[in-house]
Protein backbone atom coordinates (compact mmCIF):
# COMPACT_ATOMS: atom_id res chain seq x y z
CA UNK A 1 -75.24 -1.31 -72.88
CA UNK A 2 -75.72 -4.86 -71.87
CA UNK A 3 -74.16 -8.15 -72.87
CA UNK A 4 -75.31 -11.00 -75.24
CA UNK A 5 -77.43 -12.20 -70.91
CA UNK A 6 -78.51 -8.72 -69.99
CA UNK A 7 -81.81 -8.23 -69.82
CA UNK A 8 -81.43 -4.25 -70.60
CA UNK A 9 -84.49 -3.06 -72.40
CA UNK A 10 -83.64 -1.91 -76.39
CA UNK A 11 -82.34 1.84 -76.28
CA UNK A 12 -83.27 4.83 -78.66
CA UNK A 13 -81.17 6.68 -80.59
CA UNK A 14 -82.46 9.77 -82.72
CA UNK A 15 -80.54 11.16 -85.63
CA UNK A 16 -82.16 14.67 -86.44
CA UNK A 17 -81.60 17.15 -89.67
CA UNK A 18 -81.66 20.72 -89.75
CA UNK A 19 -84.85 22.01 -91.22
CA UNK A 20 -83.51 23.86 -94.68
CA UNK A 21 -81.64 21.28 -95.68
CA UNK A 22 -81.79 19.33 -99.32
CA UNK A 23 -82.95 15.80 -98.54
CA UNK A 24 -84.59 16.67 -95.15
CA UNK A 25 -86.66 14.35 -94.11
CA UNK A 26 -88.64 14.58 -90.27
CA UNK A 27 -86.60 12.37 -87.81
CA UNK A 28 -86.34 8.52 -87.40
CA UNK A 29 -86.05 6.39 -84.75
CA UNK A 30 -83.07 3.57 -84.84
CA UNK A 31 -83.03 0.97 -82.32
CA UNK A 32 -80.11 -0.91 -81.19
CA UNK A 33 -79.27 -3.24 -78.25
CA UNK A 34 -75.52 -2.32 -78.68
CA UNK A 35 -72.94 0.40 -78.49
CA UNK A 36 -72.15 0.75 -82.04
CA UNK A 37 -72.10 2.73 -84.76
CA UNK A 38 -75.25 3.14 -86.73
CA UNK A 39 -75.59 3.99 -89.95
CA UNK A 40 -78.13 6.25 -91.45
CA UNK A 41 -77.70 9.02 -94.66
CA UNK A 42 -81.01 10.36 -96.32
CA UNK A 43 -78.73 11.62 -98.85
CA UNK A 44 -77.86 8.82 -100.34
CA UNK A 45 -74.18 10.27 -100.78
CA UNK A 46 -73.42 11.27 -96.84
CA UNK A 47 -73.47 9.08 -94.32
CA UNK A 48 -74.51 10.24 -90.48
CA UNK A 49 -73.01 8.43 -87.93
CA UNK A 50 -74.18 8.49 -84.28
CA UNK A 51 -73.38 6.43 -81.71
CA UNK A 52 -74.87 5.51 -78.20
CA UNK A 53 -73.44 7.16 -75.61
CA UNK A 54 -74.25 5.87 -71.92
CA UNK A 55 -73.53 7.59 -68.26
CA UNK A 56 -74.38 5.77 -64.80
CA UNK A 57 -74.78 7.73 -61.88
CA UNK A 58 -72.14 6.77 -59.42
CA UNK A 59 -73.81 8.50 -56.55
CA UNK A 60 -76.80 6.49 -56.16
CA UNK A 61 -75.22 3.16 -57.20
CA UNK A 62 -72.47 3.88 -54.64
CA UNK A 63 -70.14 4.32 -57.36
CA UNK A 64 -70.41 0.76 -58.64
CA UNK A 65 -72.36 -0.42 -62.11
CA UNK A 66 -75.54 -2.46 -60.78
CA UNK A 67 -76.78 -5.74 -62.45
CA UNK A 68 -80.13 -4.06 -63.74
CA UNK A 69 -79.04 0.09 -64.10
CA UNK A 70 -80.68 2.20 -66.09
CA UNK A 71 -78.51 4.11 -68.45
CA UNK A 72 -78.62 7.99 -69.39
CA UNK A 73 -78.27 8.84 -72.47
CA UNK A 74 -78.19 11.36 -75.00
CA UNK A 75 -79.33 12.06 -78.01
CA UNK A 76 -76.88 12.41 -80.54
CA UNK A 77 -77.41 15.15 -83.22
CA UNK A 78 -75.83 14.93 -87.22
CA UNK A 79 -76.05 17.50 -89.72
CA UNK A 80 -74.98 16.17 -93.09
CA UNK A 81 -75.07 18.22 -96.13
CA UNK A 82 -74.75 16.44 -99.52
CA UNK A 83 -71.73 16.09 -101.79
CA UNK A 84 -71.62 17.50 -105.26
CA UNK A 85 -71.37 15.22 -108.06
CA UNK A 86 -68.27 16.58 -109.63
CA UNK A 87 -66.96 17.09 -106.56
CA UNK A 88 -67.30 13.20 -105.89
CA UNK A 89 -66.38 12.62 -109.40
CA UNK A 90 -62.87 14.49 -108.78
CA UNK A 91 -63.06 12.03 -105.74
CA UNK A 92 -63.23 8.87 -107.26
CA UNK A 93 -60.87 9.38 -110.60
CA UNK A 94 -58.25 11.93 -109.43
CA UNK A 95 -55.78 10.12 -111.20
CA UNK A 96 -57.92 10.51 -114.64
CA UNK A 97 -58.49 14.31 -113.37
CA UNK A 98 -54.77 15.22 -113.17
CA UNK A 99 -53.54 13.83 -116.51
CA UNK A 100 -56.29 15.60 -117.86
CA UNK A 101 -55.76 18.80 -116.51
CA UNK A 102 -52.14 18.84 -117.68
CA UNK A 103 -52.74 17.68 -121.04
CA UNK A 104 -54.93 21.19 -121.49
CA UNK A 105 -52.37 23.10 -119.82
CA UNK A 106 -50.01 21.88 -122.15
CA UNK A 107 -51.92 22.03 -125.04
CA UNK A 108 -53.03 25.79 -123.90
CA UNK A 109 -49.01 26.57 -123.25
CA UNK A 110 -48.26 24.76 -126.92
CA UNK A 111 -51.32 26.93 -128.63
CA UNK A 112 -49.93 29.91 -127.07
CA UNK A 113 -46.18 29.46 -128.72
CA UNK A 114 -47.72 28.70 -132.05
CA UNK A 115 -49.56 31.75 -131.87
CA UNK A 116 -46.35 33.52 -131.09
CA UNK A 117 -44.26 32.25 -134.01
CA UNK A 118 -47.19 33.48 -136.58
CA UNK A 119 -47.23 36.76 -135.54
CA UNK A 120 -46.09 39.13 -138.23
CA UNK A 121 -43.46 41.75 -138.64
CA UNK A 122 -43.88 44.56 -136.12
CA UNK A 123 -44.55 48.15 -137.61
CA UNK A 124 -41.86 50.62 -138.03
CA UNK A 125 -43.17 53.83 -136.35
CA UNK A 126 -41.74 55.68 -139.45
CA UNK A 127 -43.68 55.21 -142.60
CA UNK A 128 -41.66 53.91 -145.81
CA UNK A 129 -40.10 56.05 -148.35
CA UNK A 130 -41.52 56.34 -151.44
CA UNK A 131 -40.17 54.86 -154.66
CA UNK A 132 -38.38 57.43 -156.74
CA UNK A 133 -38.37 57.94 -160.22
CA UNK A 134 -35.10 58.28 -161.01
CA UNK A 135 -31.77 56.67 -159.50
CA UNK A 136 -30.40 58.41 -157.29
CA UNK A 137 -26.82 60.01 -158.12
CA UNK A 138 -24.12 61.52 -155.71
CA UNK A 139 -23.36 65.23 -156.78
CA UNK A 140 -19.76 64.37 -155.77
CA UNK A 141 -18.53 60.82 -156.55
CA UNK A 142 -15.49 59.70 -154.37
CA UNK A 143 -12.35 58.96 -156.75
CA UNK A 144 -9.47 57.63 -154.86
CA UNK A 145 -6.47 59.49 -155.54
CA UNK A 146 -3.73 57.47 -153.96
CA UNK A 147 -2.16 55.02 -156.48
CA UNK A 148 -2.07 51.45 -155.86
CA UNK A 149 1.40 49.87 -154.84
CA UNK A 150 1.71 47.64 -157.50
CA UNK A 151 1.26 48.28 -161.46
CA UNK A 152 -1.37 46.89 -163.90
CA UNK A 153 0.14 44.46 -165.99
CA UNK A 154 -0.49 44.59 -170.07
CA UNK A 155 -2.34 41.65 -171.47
CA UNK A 156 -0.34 39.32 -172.64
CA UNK A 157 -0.43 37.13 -176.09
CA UNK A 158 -1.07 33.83 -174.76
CA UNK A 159 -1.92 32.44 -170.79
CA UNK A 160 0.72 32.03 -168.36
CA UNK A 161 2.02 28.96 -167.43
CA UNK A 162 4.03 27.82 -164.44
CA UNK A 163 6.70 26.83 -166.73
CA UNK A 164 7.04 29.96 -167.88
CA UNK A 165 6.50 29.05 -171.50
CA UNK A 166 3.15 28.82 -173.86
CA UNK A 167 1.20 25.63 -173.28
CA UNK A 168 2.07 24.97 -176.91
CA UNK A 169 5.18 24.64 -176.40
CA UNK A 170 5.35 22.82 -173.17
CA UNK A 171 3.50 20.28 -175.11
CA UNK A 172 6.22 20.43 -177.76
CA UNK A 173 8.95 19.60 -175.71
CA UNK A 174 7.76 17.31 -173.44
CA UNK A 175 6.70 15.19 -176.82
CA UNK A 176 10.46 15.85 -178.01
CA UNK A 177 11.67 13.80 -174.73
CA UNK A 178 9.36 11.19 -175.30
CA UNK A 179 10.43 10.65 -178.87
CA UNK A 180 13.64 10.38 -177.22
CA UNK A 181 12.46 7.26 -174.56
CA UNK A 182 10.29 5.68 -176.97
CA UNK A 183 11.20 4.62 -180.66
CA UNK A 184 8.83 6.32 -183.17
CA UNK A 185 6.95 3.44 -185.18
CA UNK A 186 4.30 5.77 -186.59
CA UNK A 187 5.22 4.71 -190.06
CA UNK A 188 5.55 0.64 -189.05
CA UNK A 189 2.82 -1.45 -191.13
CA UNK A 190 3.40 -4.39 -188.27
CA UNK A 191 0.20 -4.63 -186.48
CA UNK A 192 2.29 -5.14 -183.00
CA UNK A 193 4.08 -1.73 -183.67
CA UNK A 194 1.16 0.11 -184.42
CA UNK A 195 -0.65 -1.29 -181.13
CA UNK A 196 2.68 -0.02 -179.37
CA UNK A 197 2.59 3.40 -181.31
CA UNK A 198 -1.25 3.81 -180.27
CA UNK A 199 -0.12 3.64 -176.77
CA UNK A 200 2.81 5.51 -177.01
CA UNK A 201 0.66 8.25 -178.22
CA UNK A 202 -2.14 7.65 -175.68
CA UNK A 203 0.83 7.87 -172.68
CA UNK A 204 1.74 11.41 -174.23
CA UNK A 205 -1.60 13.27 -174.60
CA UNK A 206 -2.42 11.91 -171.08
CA UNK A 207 1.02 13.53 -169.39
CA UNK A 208 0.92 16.75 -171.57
CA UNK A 209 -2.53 17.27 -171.22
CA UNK A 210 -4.76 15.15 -168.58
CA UNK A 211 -2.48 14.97 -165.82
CA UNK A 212 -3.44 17.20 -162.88
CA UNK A 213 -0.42 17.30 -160.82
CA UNK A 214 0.05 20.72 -159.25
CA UNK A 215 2.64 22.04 -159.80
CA UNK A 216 3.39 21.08 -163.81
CA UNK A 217 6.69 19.83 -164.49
CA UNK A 218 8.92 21.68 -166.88
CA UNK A 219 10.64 20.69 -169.47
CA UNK A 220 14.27 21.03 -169.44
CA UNK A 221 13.59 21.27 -165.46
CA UNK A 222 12.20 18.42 -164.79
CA UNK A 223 13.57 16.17 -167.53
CA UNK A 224 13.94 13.38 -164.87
CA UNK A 225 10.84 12.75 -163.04
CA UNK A 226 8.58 13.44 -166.63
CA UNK A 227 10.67 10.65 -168.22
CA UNK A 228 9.67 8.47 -165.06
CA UNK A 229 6.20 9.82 -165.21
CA UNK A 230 5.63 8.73 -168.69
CA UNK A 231 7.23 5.19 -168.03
CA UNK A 232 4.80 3.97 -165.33
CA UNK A 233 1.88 5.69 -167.33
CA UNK A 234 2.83 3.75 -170.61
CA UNK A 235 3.20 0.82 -168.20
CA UNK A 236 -0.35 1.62 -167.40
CA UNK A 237 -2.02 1.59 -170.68
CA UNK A 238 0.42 -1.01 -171.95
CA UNK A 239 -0.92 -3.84 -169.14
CA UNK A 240 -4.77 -3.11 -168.88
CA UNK A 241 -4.18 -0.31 -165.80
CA UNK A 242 -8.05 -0.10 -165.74
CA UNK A 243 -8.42 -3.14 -164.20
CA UNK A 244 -5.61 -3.62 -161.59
CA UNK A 245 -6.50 -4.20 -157.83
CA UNK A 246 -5.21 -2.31 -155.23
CA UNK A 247 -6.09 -2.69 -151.37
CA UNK A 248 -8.11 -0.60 -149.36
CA UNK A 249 -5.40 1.95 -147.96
CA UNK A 250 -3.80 2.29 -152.57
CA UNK A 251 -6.65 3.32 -154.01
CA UNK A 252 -5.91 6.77 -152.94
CA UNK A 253 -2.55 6.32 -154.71
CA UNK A 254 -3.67 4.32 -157.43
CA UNK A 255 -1.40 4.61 -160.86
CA UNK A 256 -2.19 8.28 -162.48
CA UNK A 257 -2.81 9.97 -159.40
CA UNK A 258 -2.51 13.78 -159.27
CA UNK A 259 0.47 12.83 -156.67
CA UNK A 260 4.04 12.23 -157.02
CA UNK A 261 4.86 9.26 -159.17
CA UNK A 262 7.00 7.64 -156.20
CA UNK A 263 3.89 7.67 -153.76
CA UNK A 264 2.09 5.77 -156.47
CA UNK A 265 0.97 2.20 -155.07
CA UNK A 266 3.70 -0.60 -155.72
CA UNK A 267 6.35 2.49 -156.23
CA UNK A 268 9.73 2.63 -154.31
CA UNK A 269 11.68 6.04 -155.29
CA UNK A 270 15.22 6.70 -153.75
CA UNK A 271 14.50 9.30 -151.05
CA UNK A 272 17.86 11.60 -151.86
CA UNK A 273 17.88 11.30 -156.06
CA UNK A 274 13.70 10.81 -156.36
CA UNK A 275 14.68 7.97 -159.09
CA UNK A 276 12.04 4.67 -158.98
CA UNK A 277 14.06 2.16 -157.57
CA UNK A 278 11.25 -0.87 -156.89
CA UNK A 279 7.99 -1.77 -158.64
CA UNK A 280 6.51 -3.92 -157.07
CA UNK A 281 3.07 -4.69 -158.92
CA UNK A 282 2.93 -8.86 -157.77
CA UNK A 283 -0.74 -10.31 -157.78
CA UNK A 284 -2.37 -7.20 -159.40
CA UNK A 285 -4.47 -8.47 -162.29
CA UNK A 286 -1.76 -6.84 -164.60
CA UNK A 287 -2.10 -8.56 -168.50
CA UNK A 288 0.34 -7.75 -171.19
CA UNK A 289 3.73 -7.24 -172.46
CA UNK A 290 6.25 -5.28 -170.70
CA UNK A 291 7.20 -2.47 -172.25
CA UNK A 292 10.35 -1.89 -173.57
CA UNK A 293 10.85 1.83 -172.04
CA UNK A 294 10.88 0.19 -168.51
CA UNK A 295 14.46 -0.67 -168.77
CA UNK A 296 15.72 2.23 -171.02
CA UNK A 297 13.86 4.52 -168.57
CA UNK A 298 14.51 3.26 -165.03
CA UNK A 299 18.54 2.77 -164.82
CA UNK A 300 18.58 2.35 -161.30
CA UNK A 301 15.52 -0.02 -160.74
CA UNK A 302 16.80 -2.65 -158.44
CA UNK A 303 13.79 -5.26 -158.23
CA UNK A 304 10.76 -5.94 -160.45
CA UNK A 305 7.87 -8.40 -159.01
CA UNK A 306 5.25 -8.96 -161.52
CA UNK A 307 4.36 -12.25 -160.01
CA UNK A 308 0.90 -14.03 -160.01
CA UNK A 309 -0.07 -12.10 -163.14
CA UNK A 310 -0.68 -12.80 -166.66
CA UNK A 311 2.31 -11.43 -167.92
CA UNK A 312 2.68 -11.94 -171.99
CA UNK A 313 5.58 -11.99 -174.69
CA UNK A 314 9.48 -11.93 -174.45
CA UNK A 315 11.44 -9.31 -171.84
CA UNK A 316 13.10 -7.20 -174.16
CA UNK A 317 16.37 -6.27 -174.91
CA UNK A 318 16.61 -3.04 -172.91
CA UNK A 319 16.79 -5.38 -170.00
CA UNK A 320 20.58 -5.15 -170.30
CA UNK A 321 20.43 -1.66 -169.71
CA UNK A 322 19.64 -2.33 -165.85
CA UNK A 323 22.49 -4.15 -164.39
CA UNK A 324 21.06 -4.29 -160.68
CA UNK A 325 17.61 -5.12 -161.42
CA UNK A 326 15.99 -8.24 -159.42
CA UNK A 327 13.69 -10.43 -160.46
């Protein structure tokens, strides 16, 4: 191979093709001046590279490279075979081949499980029974023979009540108590009386039979905490109850809970005698006149706040029945 000032005549290269083989086509002759690489592909697809290979004989150029010397080559031989197109199309989007492929292998492996679930019930290898005609009936019934430990009770004439008495007359004497707390003005032809007689009435059918409180006080038992039960509930329906506020935490204990009167919100109760010692009902929406039970019912209530409501009428004279109340 010479330089750009050699004056080495153009070389030969031949690039031959096995006979037999798609694309043949009889062999070509490529000049070049240069050692290089020289391109050549009757395939279209493969490319056959050959590239010019020279050898000097040492021995009769004592070993040295003459100005003018005649180089040896020879010929370089290719055999290219062509490239399948989707071979060469897997080539060129691999990336598009992959995601592909796994989205049918998925799709196979999700097929395969929704095949699985819809397969039906597997045979029994015994056959099913028949349906028989008649019901079928032991020839020997069991009948236990060992009593039970405790005895069947007879029926009895009315239910039973925790009190131990018939509702009817649980009723009776919890309205005798009230009669006691509250003056009777059934018979009054003042309007005001009436109103108070309408409530007095509506406090009673709500304790004796509304309230859920588990378990019922008694009568005679409980004397105590159902006189202080129906004083906060008359209290209630007296001063528009409906529409008091309570915060967030009350309204679990609002007035007429199924609880204990003294966990009621705005209720204080002495912890050893159970006895309402505080109401304390300020800035509740409360409207109306205070009843008169308040006082004859809770001796030992030490402080009242009603404050910041819209509090109506005269205190009444049952007031004097609470010497350590606070206003």
């Amino acid at each position: 191979s010479g330089g750009d000032d050699d004056d080495t005549p153009p070389q030969s290269v031949e690039v031959q093709l096995d006979r037999g083989e798609a694309g043949y086509e009889p062999p070509q002759q490529v000049e070049s001046t240069e050692s290089e690489m020289i391109n050549y592909s009757p395939y279209g697809d493969v490319i056959a590279t050959a590239k010019l290979v020279e050898d000097y004989n040492d021995e009769e150029d004592g070993g040295g490279k003459p100005a003018e010397a005649e180089a040896e080559f020879a010929m370089a031989v290719a055999t290219a075979k062509p490239v399948p197109k989707l071979v060469r199309f897997i080539q060129d989007h691999c990336v598009l081949v992959t995601v592909v492929g796994l989205i049918l292998v998925g799709g196979i492996a999700g097929l395969a499980a929704y095949l699985a679930t819809r397969r039906g019930p597997v045979p029994t290898s015994s056959p099913t029974l028949p349906i028989t005609a008649l019901p079928t009936v032991s020839a020997s019934p069991s009948v236990s023979m060992v009593p039970s430990g405790t005895p069947t009770l007879p029926p009895t004439n009315f239910p039973t009540e925790t009190c131990n008495m018939p509702t009817e007359q649980r009723i009776a004497d919890i309205t005798s108590l009230a009669s006691i707390i509250s003056v009777d003005l059934k018979s009054s032809e003042n309007d005001t009386d009436i109103h108070t007689a309408l409530l007095q009435e509506q406090t009673l059918s709500w304790l004796t039979e509304v309230d859920s409180f588990f378990p019922p006080l008694c009568p005679g038992r409980d004397d105590s905490r159902l006189a202080q039960r129906y004083g906060l509930a008359l209290m209630y329906f007296a001063m528009g109850g409906s529409g008091w506020r309570y915060s967030p935490p009350e309204r679990s204990r609002k007035f007429l809970s199924a609880i204990n009167e003294c966990d009621w919100a705005g209720v204080d109760c002495n912890s050893d005698t159970t006895t309402v010692t505080r109401i304390l009902l300020g800035a509740r929406n409360i409207r109306g006149t205070i009843p008169a039970e308040i006082f004859s019912v809770f001796g030992d209530l030490v402080e009242l706040n009603l404050a910041d409501n819209r509090i109506e009428g005269t205190l009444p004279d049952s007031i004097a029945e609470v010497p350590n109340l606070e206003f």
